[in-house]
N, C-alpha and C. Protein backbone atom coordinates (compact mmCIF):
# COMPACT_ATOMS: atom_id res chain seq x y z
N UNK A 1 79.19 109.09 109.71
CA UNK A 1 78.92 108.22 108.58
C UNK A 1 77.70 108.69 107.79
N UNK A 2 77.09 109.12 108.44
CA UNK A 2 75.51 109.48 107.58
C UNK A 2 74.58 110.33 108.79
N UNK A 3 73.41 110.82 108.22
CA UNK A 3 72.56 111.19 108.74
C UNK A 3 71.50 110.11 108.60
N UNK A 4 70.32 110.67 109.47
CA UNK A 4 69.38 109.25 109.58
C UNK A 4 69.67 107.84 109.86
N UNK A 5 69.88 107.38 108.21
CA UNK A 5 70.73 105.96 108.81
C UNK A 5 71.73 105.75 107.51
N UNK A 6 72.82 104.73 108.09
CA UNK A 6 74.10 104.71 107.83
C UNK A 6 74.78 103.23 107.73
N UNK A 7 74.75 102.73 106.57
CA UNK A 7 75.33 101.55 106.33
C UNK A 7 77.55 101.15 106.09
N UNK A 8 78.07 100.64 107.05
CA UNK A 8 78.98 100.58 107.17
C UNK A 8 79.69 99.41 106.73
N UNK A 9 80.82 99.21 106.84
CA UNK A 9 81.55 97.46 106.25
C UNK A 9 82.61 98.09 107.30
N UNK A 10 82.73 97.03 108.20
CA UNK A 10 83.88 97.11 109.07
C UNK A 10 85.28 96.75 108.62
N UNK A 11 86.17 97.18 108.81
CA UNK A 11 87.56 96.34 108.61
C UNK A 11 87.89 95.59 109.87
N UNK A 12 88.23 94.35 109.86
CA UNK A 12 88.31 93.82 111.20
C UNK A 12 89.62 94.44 111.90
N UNK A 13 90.65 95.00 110.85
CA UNK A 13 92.17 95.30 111.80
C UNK A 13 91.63 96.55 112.37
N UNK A 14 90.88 96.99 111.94
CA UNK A 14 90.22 98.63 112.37
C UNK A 14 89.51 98.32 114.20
N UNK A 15 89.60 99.58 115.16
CA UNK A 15 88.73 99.78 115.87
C UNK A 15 87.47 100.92 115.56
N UNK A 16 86.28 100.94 116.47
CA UNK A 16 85.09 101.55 116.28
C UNK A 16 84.69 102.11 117.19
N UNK A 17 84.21 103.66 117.04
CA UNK A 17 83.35 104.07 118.00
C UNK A 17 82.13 104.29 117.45
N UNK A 18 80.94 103.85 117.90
CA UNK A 18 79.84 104.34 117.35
C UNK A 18 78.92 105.36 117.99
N UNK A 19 78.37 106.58 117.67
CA UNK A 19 77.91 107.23 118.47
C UNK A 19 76.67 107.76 117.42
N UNK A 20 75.38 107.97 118.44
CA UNK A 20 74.21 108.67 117.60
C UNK A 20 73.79 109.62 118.39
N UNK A 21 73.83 110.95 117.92
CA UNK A 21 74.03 112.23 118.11
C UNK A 21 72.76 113.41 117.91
N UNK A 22 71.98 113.82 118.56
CA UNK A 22 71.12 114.36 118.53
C UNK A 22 70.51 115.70 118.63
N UNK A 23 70.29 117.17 118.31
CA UNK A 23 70.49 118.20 119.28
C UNK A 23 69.62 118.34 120.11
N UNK A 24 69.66 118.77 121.59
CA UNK A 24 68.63 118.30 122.81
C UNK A 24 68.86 117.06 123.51
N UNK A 25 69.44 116.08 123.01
CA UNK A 25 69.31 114.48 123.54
C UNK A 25 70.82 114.31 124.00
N UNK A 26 70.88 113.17 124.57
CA UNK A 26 72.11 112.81 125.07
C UNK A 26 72.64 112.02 123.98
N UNK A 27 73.76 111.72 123.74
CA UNK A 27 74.53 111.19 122.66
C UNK A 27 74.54 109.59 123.36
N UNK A 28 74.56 108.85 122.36
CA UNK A 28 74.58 107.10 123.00
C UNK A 28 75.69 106.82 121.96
N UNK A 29 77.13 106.29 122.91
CA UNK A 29 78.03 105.86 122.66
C UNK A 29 77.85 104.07 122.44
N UNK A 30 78.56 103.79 121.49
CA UNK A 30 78.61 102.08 121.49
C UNK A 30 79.97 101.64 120.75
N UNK A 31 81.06 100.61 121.44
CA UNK A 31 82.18 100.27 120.69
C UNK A 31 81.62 98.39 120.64
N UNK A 32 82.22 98.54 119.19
CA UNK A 32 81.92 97.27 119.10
C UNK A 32 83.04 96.38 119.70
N UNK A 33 82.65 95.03 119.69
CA UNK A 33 83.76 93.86 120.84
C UNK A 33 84.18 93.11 119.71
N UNK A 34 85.35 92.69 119.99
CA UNK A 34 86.21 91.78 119.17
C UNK A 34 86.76 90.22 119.92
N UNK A 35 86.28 89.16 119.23
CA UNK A 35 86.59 88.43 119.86
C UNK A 35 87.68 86.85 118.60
N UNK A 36 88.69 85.98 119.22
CA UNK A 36 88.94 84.87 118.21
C UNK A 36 88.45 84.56 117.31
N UNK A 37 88.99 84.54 116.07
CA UNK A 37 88.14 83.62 115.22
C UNK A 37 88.70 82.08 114.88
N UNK A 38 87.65 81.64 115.03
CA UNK A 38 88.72 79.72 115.51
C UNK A 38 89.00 79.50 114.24
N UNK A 39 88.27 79.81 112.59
CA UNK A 39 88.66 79.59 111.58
C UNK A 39 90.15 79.94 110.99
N UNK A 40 90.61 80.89 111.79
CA UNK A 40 91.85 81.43 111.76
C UNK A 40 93.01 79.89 111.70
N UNK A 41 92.85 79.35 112.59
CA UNK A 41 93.22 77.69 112.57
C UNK A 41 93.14 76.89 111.92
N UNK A 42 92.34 77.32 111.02
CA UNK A 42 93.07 76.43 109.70
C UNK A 42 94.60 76.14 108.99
N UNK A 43 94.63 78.06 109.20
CA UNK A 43 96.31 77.67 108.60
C UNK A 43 97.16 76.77 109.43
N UNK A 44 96.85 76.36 110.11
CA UNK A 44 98.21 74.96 110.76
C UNK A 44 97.89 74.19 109.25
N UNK A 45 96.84 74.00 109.14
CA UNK A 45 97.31 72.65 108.25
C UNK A 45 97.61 73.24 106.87
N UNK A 46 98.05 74.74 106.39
CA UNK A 46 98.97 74.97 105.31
C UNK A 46 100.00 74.81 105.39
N UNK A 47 100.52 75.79 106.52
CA UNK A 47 101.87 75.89 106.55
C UNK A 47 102.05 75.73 108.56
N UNK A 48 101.57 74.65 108.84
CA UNK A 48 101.63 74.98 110.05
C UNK A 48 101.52 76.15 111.18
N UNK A 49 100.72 77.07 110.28
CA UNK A 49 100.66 78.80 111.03
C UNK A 49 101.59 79.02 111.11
N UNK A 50 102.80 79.09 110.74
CA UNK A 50 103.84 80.46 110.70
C UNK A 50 103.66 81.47 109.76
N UNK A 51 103.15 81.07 108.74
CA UNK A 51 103.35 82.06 107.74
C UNK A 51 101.31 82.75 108.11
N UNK A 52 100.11 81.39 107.42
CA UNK A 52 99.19 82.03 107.01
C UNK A 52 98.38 82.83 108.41
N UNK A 53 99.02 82.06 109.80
CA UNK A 53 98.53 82.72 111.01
C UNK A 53 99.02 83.95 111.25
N UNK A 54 100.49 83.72 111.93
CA UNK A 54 101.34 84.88 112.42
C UNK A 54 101.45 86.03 111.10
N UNK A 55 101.94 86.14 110.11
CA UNK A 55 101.71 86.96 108.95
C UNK A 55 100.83 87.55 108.51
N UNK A 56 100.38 86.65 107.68
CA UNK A 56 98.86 87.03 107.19
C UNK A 56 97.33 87.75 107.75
N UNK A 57 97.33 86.42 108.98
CA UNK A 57 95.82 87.02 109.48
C UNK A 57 96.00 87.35 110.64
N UNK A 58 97.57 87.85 111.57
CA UNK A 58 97.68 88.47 112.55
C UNK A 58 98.31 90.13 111.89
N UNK A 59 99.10 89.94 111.33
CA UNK A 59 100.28 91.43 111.17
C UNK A 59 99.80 92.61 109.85
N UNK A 60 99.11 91.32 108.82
CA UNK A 60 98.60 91.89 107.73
C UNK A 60 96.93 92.35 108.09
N UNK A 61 96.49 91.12 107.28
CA UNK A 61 94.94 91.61 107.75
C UNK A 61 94.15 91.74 108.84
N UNK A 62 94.84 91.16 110.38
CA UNK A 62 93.89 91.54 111.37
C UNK A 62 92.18 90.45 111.44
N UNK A 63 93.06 89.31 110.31
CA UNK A 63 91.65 88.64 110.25
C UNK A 63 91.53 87.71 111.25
N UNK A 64 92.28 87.37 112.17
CA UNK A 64 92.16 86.20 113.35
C UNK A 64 91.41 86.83 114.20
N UNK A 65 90.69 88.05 113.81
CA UNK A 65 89.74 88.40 115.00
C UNK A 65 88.34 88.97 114.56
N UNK A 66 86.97 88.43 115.02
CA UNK A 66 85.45 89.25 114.27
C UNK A 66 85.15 89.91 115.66
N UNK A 67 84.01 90.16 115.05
CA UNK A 67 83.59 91.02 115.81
C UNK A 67 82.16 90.49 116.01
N UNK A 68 81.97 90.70 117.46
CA UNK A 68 80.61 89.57 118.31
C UNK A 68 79.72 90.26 117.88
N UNK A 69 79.01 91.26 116.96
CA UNK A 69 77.99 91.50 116.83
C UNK A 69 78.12 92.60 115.56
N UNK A 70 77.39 92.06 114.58
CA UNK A 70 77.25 92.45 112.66
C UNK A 70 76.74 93.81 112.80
N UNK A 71 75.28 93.89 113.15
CA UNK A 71 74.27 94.89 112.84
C UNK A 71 74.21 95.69 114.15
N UNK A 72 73.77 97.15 114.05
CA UNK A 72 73.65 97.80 115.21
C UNK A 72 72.48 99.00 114.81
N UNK A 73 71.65 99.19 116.03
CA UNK A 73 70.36 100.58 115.96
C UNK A 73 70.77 101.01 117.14
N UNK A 74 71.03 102.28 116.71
CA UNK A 74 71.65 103.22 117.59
C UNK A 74 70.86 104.66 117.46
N UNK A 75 69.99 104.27 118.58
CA UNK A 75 69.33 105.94 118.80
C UNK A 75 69.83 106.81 120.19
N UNK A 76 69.86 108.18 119.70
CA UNK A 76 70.23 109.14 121.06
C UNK A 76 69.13 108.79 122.13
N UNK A 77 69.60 109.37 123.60
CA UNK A 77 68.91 109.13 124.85
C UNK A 77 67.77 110.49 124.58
N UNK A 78 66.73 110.26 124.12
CA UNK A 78 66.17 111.78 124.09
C UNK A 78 64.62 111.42 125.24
């Protein structure tokens, strides 16, 4: 993504490896965690979740799920 430092925007349907890479140092791996998003539950009361759950924010966008942690500092093991 960048050298030094590196500003990202996740896609939530996306997975991540994050790694900071050094020459001499050990590389420090980090994947970010994905967990429910309860807001996802709203759509019952559109369409009862068939359409805006199962469709939309499961098959399309991948949005029924965030991710437990926004920001990350990631330095090599040196």
């Amino acid at each position: 993504m960048g050298k030094n430092n590196a500003v990202y925007t996740f896609k939530k349907k996306e997975n991540y490896v994050l790694k900071a890479e050094k020459t001499g140092c050990k590389t420090t791996t980090v994947v970010p965690t994905k967990t429910f998003d309860p807001t996802t539950l709203l759509g019952v009361l559109v369409d009862w979740g068939i359409i805006s759950i199962l469709v939309v924010d499961g098959a399309a966008t991948g949005s029924w799920q965030k991710f437990n942690q926004t920001n990350f500092v990631i330095d090599p093991d040196c």
